[in-house]
N, C-alpha and C. Protein backbone atom coordinates (compact mmCIF):
# COMPACT_ATOMS: atom_id res chain seq x y z
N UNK A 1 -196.27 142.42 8.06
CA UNK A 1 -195.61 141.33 7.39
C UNK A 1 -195.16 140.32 8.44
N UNK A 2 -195.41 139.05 8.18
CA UNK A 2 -194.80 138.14 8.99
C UNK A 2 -193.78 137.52 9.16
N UNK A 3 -192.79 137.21 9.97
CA UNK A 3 -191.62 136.86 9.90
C UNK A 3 -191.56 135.44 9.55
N UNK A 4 -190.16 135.19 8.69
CA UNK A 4 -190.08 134.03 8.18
C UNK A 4 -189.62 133.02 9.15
N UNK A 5 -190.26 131.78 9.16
CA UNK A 5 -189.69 130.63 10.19
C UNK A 5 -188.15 130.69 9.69
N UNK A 6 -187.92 130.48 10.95
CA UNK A 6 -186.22 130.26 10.65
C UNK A 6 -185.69 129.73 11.72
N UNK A 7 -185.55 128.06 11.57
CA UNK A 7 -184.97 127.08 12.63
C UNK A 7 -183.39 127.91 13.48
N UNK A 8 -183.74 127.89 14.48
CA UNK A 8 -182.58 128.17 15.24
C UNK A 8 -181.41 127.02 15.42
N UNK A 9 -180.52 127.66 15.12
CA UNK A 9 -179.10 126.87 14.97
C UNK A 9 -178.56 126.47 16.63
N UNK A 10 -178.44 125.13 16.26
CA UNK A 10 -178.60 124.71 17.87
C UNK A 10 -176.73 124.56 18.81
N UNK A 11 -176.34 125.46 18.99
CA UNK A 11 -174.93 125.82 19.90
C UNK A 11 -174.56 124.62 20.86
N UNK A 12 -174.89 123.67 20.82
CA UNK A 12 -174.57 122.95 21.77
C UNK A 12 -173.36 122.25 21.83
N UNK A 13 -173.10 122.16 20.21
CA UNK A 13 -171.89 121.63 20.39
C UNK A 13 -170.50 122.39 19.92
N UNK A 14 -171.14 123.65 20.02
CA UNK A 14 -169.94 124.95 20.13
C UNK A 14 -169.85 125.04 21.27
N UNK A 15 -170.85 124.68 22.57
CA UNK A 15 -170.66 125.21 23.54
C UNK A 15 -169.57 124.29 24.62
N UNK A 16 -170.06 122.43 23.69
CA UNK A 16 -169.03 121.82 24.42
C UNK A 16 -167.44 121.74 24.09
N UNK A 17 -167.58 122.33 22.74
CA UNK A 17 -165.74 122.58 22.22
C UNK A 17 -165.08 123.67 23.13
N UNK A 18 -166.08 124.68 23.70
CA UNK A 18 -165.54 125.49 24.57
C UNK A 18 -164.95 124.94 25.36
N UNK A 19 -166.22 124.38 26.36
CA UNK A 19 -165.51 124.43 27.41
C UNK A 19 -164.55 123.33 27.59
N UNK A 20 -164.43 121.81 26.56
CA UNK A 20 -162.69 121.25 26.60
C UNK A 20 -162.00 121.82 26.08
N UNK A 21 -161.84 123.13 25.61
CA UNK A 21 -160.58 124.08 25.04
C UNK A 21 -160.39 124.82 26.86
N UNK A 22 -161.38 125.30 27.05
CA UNK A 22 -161.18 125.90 28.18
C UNK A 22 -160.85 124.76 29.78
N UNK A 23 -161.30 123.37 29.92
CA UNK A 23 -161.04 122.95 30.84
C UNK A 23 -159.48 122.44 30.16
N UNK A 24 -159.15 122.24 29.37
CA UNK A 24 -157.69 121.83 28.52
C UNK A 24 -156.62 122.87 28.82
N UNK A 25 -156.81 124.30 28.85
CA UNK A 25 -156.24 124.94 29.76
C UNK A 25 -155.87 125.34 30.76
N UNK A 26 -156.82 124.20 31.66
CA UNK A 26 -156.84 124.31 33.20
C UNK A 26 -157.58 126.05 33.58
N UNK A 27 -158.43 126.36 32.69
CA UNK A 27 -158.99 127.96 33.15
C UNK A 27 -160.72 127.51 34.16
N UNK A 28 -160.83 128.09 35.05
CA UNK A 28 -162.21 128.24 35.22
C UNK A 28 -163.17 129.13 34.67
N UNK A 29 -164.40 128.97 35.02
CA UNK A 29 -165.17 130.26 34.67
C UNK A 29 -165.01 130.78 35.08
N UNK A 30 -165.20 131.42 36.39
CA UNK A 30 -164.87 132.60 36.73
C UNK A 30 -163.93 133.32 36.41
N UNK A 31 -162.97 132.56 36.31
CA UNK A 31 -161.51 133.57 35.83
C UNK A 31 -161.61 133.81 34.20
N UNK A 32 -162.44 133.22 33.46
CA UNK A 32 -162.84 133.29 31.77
C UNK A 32 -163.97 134.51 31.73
N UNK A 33 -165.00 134.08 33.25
CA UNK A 33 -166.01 135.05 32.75
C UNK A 33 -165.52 136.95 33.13
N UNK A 34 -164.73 136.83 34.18
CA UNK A 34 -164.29 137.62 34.75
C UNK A 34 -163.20 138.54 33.49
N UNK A 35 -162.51 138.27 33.10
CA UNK A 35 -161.61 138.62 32.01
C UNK A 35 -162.45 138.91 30.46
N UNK A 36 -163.61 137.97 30.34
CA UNK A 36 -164.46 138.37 29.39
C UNK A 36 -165.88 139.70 29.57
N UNK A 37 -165.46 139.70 30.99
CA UNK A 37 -166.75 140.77 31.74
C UNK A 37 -167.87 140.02 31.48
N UNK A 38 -168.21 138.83 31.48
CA UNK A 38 -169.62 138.44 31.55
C UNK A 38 -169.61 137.79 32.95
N UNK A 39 -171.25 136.99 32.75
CA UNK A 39 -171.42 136.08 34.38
C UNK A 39 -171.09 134.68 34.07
N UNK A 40 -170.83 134.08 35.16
CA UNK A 40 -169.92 133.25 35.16
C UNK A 40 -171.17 132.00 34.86
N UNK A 41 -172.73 132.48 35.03
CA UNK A 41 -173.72 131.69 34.73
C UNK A 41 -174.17 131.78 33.41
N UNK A 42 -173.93 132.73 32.63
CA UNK A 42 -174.08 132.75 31.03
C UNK A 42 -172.35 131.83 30.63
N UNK A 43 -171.91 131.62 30.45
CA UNK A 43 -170.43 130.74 30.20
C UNK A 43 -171.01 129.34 30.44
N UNK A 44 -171.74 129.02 31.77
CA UNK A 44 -171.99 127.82 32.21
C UNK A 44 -173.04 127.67 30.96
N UNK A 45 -174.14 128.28 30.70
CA UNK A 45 -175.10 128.43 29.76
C UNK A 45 -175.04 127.54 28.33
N UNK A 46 -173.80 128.38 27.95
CA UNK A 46 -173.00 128.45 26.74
C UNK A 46 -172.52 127.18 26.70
N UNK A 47 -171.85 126.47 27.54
CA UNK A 47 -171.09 125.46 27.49
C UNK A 47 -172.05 124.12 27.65
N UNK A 48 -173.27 124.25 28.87
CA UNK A 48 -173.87 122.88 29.32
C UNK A 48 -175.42 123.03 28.40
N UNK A 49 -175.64 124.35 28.12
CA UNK A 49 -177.38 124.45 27.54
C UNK A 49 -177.38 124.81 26.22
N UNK A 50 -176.10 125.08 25.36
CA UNK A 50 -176.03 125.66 24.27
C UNK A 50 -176.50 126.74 24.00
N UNK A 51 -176.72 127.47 24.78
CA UNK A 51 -177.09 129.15 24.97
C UNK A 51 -176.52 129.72 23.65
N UNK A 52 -177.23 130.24 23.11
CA UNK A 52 -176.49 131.09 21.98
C UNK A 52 -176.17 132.55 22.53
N UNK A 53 -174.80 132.89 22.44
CA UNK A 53 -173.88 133.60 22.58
C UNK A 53 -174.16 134.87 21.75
N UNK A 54 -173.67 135.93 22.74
CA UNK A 54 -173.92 137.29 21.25
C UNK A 54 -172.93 137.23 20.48
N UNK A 55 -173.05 138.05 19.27
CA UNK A 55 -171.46 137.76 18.39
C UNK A 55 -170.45 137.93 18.84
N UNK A 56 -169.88 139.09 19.79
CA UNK A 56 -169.30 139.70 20.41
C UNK A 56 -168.69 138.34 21.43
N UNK A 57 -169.54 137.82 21.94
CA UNK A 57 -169.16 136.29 22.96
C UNK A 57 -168.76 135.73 21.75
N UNK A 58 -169.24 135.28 20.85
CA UNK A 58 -168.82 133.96 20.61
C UNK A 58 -167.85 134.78 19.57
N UNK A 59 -167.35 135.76 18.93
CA UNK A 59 -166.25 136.16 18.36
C UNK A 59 -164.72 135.54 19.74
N UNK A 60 -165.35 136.65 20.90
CA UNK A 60 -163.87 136.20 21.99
C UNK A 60 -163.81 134.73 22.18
N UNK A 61 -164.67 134.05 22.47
CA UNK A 61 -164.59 132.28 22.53
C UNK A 61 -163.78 132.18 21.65
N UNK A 62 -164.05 132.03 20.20
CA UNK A 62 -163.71 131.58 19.18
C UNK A 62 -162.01 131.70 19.06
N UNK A 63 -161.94 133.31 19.34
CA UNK A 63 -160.43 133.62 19.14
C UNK A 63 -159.20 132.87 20.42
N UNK A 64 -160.20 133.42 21.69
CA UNK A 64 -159.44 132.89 23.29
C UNK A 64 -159.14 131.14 23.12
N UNK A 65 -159.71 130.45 22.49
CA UNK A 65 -159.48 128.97 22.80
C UNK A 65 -159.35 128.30 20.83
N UNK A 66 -158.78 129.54 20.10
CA UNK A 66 -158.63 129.23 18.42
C UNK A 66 -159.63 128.23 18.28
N UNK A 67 -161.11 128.21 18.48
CA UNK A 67 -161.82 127.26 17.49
C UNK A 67 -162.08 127.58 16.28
N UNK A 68 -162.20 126.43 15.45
CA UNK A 68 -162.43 126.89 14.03
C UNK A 68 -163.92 126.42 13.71
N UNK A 69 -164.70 127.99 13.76
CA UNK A 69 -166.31 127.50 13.09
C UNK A 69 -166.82 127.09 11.93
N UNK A 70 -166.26 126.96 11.23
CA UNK A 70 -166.28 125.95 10.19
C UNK A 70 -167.12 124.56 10.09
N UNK A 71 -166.13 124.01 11.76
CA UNK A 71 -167.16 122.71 11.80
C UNK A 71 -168.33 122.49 11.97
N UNK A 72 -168.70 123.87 13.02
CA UNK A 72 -170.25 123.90 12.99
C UNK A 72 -170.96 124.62 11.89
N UNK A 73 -170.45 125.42 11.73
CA UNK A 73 -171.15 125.90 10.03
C UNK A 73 -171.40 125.25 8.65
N UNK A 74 -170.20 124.41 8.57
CA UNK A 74 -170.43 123.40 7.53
C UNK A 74 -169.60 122.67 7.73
N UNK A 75 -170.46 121.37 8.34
CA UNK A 75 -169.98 119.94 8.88
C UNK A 75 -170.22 118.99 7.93
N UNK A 76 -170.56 119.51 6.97
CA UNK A 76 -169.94 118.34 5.51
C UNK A 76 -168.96 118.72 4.93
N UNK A 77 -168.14 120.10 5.12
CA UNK A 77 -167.51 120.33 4.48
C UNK A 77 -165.83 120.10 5.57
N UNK A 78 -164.77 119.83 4.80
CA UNK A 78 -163.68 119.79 5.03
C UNK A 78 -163.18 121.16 5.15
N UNK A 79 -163.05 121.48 6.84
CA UNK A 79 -162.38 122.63 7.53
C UNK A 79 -160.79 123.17 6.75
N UNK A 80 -160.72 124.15 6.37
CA UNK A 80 -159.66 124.59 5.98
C UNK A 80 -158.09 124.16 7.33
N UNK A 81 -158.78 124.36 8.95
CA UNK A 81 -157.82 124.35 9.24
C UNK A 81 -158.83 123.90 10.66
N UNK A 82 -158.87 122.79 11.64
CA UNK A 82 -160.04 121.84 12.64
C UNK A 82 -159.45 122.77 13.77
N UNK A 83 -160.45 122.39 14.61
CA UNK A 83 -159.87 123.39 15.58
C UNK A 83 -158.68 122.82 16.66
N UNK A 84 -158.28 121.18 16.15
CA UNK A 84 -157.46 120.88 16.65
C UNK A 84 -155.95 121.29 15.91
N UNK A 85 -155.93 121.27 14.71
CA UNK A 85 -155.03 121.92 14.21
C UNK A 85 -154.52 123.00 14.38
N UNK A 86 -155.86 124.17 14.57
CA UNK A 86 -155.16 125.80 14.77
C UNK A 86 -154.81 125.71 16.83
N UNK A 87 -155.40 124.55 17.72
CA UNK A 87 -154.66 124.52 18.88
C UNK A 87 -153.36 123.99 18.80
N UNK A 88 -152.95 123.32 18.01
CA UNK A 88 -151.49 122.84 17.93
C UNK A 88 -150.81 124.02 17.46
N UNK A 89 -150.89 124.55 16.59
CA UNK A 89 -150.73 125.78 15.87
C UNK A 89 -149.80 126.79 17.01
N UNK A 90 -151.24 126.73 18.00
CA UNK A 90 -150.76 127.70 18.91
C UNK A 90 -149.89 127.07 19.91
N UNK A 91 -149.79 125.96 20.34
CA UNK A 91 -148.86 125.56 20.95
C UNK A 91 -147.52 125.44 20.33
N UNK A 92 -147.15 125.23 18.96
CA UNK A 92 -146.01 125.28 18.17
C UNK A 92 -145.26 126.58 18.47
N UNK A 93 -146.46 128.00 18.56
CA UNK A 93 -145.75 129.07 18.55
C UNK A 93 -144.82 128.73 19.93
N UNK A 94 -144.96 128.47 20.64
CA UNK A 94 -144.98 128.83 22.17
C UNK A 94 -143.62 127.79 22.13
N UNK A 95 -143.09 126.99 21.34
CA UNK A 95 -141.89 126.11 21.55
C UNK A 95 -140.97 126.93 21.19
N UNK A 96 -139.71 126.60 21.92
CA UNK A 96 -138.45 126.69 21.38
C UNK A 96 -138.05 125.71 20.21
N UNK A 97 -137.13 126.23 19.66
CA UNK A 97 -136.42 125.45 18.22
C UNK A 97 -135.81 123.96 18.75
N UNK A 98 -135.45 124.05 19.71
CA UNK A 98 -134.85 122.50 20.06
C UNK A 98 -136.42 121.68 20.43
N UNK A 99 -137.19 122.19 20.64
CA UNK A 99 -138.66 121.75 21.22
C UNK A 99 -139.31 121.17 19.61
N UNK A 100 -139.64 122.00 19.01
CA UNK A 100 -139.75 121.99 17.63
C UNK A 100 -139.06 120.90 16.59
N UNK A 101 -137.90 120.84 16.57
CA UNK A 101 -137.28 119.75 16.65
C UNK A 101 -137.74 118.40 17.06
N UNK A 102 -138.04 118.03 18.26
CA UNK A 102 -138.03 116.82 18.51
C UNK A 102 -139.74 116.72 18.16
N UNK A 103 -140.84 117.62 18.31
CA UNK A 103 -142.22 117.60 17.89
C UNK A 103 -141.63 117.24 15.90
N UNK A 104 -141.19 118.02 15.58
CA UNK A 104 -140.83 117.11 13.72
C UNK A 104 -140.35 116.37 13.89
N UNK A 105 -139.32 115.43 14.28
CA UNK A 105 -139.16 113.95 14.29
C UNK A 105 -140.33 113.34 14.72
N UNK A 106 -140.70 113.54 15.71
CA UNK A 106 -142.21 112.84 16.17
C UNK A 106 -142.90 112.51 15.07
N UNK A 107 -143.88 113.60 14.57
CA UNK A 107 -144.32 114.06 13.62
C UNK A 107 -144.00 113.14 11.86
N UNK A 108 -142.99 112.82 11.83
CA UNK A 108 -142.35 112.53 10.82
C UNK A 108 -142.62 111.02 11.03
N UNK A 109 -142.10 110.44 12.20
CA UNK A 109 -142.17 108.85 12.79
C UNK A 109 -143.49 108.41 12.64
N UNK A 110 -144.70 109.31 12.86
CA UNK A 110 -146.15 109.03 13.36
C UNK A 110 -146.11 109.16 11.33
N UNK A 111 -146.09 110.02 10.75
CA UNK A 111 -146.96 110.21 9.14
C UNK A 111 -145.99 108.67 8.44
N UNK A 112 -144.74 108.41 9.04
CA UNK A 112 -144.20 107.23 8.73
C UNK A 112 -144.81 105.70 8.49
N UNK A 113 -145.70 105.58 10.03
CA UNK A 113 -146.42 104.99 10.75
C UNK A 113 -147.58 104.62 9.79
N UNK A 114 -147.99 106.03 10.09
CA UNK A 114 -149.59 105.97 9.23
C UNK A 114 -149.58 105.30 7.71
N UNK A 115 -148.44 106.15 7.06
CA UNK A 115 -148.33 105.44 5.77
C UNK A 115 -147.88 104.13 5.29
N UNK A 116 -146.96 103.81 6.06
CA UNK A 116 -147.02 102.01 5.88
C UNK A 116 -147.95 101.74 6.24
N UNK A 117 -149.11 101.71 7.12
CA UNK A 117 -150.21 101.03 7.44
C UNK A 117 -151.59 101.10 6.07
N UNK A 118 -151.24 102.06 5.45
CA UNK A 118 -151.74 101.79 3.83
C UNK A 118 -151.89 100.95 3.07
């Protein structure tokens, strides 16, 4: 029996959300590939050639730098939650309450902003 054509899904631009999640952290490869146990030339792969990743890689990517695949899975559809959202997300955790604070006034001033400009 012959196998069915089946266009390969092209990673390239999973591979560049990586690596500005990962240069946004100030991390290198080596210290990403090293902690992930891979080579530091499959990461480069991933990020500049769109290398498709085993699940196992692109599960830890996904989780280590919160992208949300969504966008590449269905990029007509409206992401439950962008992957800039679930990185704020994670930076929210990481504030203190007086920190938090002044990010909701912000927050509040900017949706202020936006909506008079309606």
């Amino acid at each position: 029996m012959a196998k069915r054509p089946v266009p390969l899904y092209d990673f390239a631009a999973f591979g560049q959300a990586i690596k500005a999640a990962r240069t946004a952290r100030k991390e290198s490869r080596k210290d990403v590939s090293d902690a992930m146990n891979i080579s530091p030339r499959y990461l480069t792969n991933i990020e500049n050639k769109g290398q498709q990743p085993s699940l196992q890689i692109f599960y830890e990517l996904v989780t280590r730098y919160n992208i949300s695949v969504d966008q590449f899975f269905f990029p007509n559809r409206d992401a439950e939650k962008s992957t800039q959202r679930r990185q704020l997300d994670t930076l929210l955790d990481s504030i203190s309450d007086k920190g938090l604070r002044i990010v909701t006034a912000t927050a509040k001033e900017v949706a202020e902003i936006e909506n008079s400009d309606k």
